[in-house]
N, C-alpha and C. Protein backbone atom coordinates (compact mmCIF):
# COMPACT_ATOMS: atom_id res chain seq x y z
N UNK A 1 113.46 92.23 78.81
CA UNK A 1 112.65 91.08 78.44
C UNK A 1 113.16 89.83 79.16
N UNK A 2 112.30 88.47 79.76
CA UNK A 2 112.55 88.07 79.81
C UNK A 2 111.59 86.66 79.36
N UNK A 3 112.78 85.62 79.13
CA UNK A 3 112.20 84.07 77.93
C UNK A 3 111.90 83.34 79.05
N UNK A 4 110.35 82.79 78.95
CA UNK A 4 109.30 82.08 79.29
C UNK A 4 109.08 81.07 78.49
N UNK A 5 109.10 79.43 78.56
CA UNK A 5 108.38 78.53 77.73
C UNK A 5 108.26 79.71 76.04
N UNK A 6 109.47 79.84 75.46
CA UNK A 6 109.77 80.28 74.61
C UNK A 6 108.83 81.50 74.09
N UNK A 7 108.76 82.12 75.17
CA UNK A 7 108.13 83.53 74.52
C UNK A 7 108.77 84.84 75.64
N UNK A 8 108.71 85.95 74.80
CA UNK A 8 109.36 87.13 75.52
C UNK A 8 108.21 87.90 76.91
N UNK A 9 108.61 88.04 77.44
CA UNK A 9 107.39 88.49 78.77
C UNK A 9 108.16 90.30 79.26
N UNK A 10 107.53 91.11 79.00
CA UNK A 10 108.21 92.58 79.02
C UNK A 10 108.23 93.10 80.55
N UNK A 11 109.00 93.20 81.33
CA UNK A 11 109.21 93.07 82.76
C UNK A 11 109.23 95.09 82.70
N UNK A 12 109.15 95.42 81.68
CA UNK A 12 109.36 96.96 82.27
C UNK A 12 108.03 98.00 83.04
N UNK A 13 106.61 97.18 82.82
CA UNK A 13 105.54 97.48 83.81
C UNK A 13 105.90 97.19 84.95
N UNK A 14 106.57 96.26 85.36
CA UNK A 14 106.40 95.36 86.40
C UNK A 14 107.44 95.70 87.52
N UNK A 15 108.24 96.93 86.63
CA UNK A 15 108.99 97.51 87.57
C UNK A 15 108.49 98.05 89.72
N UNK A 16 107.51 98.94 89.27
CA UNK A 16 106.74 99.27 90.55
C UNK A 16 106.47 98.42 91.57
N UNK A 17 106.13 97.31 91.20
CA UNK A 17 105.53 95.81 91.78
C UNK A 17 106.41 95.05 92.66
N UNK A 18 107.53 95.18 91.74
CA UNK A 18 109.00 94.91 92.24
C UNK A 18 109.25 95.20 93.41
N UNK A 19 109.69 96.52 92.86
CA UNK A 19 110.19 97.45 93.91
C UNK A 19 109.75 96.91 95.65
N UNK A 20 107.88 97.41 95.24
CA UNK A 20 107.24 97.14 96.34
C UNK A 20 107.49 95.81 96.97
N UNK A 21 107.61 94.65 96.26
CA UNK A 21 107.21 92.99 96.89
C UNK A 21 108.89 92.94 97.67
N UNK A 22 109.68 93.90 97.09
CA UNK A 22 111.23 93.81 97.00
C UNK A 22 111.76 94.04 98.93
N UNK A 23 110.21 94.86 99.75
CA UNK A 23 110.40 95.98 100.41
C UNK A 23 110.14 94.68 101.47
N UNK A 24 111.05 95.64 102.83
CA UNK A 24 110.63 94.46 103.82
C UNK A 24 109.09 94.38 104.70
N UNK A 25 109.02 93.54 104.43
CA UNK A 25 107.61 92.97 105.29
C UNK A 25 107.08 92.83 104.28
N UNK A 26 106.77 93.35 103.13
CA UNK A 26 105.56 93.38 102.00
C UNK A 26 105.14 91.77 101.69
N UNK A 27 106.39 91.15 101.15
CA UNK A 27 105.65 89.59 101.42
C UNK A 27 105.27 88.81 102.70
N UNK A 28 105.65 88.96 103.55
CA UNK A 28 105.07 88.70 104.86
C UNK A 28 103.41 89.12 105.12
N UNK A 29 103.15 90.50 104.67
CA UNK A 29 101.80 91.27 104.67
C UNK A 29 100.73 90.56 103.75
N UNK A 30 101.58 90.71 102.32
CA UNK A 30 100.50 89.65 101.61
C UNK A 30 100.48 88.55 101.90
N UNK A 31 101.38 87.84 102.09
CA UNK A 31 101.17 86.14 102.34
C UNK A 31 100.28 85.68 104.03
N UNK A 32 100.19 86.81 104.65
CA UNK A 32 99.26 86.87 106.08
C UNK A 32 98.08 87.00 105.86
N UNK A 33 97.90 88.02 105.05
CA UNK A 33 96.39 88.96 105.00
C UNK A 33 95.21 87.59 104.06
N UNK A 34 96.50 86.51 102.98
CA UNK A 34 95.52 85.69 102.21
C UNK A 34 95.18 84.80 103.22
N UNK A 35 95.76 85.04 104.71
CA UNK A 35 95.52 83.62 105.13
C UNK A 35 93.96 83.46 106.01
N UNK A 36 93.43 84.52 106.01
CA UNK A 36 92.21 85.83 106.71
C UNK A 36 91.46 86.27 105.95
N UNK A 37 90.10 86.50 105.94
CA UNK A 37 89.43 87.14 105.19
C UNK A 37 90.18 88.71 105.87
N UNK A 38 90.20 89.22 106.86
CA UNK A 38 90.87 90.02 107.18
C UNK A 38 91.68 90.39 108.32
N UNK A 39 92.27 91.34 108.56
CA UNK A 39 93.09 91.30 110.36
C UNK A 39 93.16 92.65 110.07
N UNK A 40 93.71 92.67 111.78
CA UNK A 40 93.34 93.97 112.44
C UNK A 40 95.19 94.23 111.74
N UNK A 41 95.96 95.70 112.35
CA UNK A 41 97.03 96.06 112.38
C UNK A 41 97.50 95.20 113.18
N UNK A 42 97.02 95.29 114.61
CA UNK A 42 98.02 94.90 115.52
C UNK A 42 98.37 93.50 115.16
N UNK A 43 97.21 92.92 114.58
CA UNK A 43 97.24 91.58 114.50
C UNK A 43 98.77 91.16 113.75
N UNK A 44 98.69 92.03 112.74
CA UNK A 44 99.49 92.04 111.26
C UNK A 44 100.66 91.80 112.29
N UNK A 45 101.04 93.39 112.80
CA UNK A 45 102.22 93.69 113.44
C UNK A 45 102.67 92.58 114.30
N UNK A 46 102.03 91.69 115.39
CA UNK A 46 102.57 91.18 116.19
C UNK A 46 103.39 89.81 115.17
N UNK A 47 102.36 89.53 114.29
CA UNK A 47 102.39 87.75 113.07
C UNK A 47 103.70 88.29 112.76
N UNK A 48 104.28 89.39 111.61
CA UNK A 48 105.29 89.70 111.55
C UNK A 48 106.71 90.26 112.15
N UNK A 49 106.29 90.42 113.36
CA UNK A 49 107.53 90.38 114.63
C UNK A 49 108.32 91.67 113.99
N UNK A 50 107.25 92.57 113.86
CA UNK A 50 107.94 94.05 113.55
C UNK A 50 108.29 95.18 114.69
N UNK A 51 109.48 95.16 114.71
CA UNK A 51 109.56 96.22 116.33
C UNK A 51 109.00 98.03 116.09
N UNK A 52 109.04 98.00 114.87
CA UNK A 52 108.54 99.42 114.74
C UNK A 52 107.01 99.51 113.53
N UNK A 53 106.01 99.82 113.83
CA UNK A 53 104.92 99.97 113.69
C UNK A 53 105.14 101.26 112.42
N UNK A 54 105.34 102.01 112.57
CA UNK A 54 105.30 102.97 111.77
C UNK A 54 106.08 102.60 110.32
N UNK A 55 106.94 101.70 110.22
CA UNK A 55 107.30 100.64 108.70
C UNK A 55 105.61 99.82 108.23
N UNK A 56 105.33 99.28 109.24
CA UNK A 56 104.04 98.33 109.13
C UNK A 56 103.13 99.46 108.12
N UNK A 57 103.08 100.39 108.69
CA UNK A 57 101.75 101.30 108.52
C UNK A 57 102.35 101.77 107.15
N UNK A 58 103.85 102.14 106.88
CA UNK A 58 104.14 102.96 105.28
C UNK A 58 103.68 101.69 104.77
N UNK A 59 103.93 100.62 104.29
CA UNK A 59 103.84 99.37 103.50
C UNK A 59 102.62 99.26 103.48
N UNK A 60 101.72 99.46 104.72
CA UNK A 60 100.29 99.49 103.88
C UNK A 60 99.42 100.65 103.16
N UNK A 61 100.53 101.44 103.51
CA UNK A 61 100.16 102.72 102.48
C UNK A 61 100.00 102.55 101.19
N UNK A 62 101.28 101.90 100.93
CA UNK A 62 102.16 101.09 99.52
C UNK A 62 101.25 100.56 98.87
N UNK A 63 100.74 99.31 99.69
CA UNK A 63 100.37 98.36 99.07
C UNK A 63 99.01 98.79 99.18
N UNK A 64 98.36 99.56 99.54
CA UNK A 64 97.05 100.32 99.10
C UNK A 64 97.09 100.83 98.15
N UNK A 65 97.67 102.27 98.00
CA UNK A 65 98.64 102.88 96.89
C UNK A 65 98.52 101.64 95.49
N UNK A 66 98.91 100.64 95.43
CA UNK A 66 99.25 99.83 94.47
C UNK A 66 97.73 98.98 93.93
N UNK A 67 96.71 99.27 94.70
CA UNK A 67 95.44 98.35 94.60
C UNK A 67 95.48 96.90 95.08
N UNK A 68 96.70 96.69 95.85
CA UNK A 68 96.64 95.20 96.58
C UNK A 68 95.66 95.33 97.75
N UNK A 69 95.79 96.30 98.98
CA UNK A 69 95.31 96.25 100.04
C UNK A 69 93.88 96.91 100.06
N UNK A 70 92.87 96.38 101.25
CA UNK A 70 92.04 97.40 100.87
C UNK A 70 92.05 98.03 102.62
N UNK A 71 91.60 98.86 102.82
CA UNK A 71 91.84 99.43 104.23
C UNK A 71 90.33 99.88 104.94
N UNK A 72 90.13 99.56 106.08
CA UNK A 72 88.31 99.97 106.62
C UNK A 72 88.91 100.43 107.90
N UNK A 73 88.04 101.46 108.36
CA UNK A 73 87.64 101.79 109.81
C UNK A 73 86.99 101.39 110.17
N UNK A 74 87.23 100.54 111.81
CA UNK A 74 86.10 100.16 112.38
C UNK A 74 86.12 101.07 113.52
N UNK A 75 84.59 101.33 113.74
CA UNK A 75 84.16 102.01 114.78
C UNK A 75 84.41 101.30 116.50
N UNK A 76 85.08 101.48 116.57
CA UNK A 76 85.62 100.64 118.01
C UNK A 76 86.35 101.97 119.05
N UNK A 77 85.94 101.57 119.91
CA UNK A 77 86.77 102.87 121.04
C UNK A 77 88.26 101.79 121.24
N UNK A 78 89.13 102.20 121.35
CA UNK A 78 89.87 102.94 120.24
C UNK A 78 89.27 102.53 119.04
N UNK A 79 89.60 103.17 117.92
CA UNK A 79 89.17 103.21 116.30
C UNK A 79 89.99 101.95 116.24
N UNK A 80 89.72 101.12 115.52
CA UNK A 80 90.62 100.51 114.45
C UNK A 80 90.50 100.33 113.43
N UNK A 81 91.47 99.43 113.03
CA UNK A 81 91.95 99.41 111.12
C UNK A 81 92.07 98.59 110.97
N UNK A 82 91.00 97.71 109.86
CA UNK A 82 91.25 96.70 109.57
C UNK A 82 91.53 96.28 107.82
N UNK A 83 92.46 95.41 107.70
CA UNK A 83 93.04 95.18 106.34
C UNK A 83 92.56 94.19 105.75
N UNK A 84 92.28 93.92 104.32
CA UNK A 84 92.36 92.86 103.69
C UNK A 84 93.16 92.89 102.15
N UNK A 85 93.34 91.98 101.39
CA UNK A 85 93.71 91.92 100.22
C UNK A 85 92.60 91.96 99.18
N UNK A 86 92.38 92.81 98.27
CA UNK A 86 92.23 93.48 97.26
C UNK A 86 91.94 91.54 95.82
N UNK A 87 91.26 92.06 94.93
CA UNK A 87 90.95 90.81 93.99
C UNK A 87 92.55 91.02 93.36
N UNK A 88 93.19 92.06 93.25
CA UNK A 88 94.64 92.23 92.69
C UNK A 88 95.56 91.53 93.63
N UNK A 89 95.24 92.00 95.29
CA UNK A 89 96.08 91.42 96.31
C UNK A 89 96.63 89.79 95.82
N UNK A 90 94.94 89.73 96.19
CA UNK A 90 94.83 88.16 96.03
C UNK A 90 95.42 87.09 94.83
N UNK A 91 95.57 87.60 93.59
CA UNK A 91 95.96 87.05 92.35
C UNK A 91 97.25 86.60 92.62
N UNK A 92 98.30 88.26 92.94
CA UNK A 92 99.54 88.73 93.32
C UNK A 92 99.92 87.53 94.43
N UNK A 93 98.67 87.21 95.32
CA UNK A 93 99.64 86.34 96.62
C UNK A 93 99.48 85.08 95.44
N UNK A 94 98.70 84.64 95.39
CA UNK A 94 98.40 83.11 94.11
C UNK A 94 99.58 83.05 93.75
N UNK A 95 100.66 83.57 93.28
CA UNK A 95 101.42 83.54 91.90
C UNK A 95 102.70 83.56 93.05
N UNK A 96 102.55 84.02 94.13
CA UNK A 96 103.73 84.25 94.94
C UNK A 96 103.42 82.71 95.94
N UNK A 97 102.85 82.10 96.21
CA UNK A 97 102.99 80.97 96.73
C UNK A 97 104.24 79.80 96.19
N UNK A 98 104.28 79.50 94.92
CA UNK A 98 105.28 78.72 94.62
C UNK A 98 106.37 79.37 95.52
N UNK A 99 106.90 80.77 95.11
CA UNK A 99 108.15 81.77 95.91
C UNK A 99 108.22 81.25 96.94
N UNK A 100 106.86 80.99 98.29
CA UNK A 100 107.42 80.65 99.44
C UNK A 100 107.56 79.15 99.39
N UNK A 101 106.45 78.22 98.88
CA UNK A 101 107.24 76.85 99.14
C UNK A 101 108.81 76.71 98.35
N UNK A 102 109.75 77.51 97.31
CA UNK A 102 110.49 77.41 96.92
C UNK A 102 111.26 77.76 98.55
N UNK A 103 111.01 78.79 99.14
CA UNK A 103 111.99 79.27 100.11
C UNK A 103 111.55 78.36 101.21
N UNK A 104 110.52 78.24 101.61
CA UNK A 104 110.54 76.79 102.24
C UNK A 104 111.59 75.69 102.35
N UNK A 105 111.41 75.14 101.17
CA UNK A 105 112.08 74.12 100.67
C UNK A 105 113.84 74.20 100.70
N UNK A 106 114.20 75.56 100.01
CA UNK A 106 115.39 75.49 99.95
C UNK A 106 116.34 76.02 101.53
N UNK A 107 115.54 76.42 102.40
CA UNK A 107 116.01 76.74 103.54
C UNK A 107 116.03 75.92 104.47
N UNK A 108 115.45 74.72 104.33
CA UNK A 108 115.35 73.68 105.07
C UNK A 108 114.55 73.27 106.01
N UNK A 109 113.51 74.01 106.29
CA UNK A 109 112.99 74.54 107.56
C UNK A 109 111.99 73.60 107.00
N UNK A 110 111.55 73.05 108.28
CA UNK A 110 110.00 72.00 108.07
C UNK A 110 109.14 72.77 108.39
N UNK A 111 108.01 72.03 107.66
CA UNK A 111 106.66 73.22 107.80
C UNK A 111 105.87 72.70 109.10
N UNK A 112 105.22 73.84 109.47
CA UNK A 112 104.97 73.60 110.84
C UNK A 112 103.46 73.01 110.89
């Protein structure tokens, strides 16, 4: 449990969620995808400066898996894949914004 403006809030659902937001890139993914109605992979991959693609792709397994992401084929020679955030995604990034202006802020870094 943990005390909120004096009430108990039961963190033991919230385990899974964790885990996931815990994982690398996952906040990077959500906090990109709200900034888009949607993006391609590569797009994702290059914004997050991921050297290996195949992490990119488990995490959106994940976060599909979890009802954040939603995932489409587009008919394109090559195929592609395009991502967006989910009405869950979207809530999930809402609530995680304070998180980044907190890390913002406390890292020093001016916003660009």
């Amino acid at each position: 449990m943990i005390m909120h403006d004096s009430r108990e809030i039961c963190i033991l659902p919230s385990e899974s969620v964790l885990k996931l937001i815990g994982k690398r890139y996952t906040l990077l993914i959500i906090g990109l995808l709200g900034n888009e109605r949607s993006m391609h992979f590569n797009e994702i991959l290059r914004s997050v400066g991921a050297a290996r693609s195949n992490l990119i792709s488990q995490r959106f397994k994940e976060l599909e898996s979890a009802g954040l992401v939603d995932r489409r084929i587009i008919n394109t020679r090559p195929v592609g894949v395009e991502y967006s955030l989910t009405e869950k995604g979207l809530e999930l990034r809402e609530q995680l914004i304070p998180l980044f202006d907190w890390i913002e802020k406390s890292s020093g870094a001016k916003p660009k």
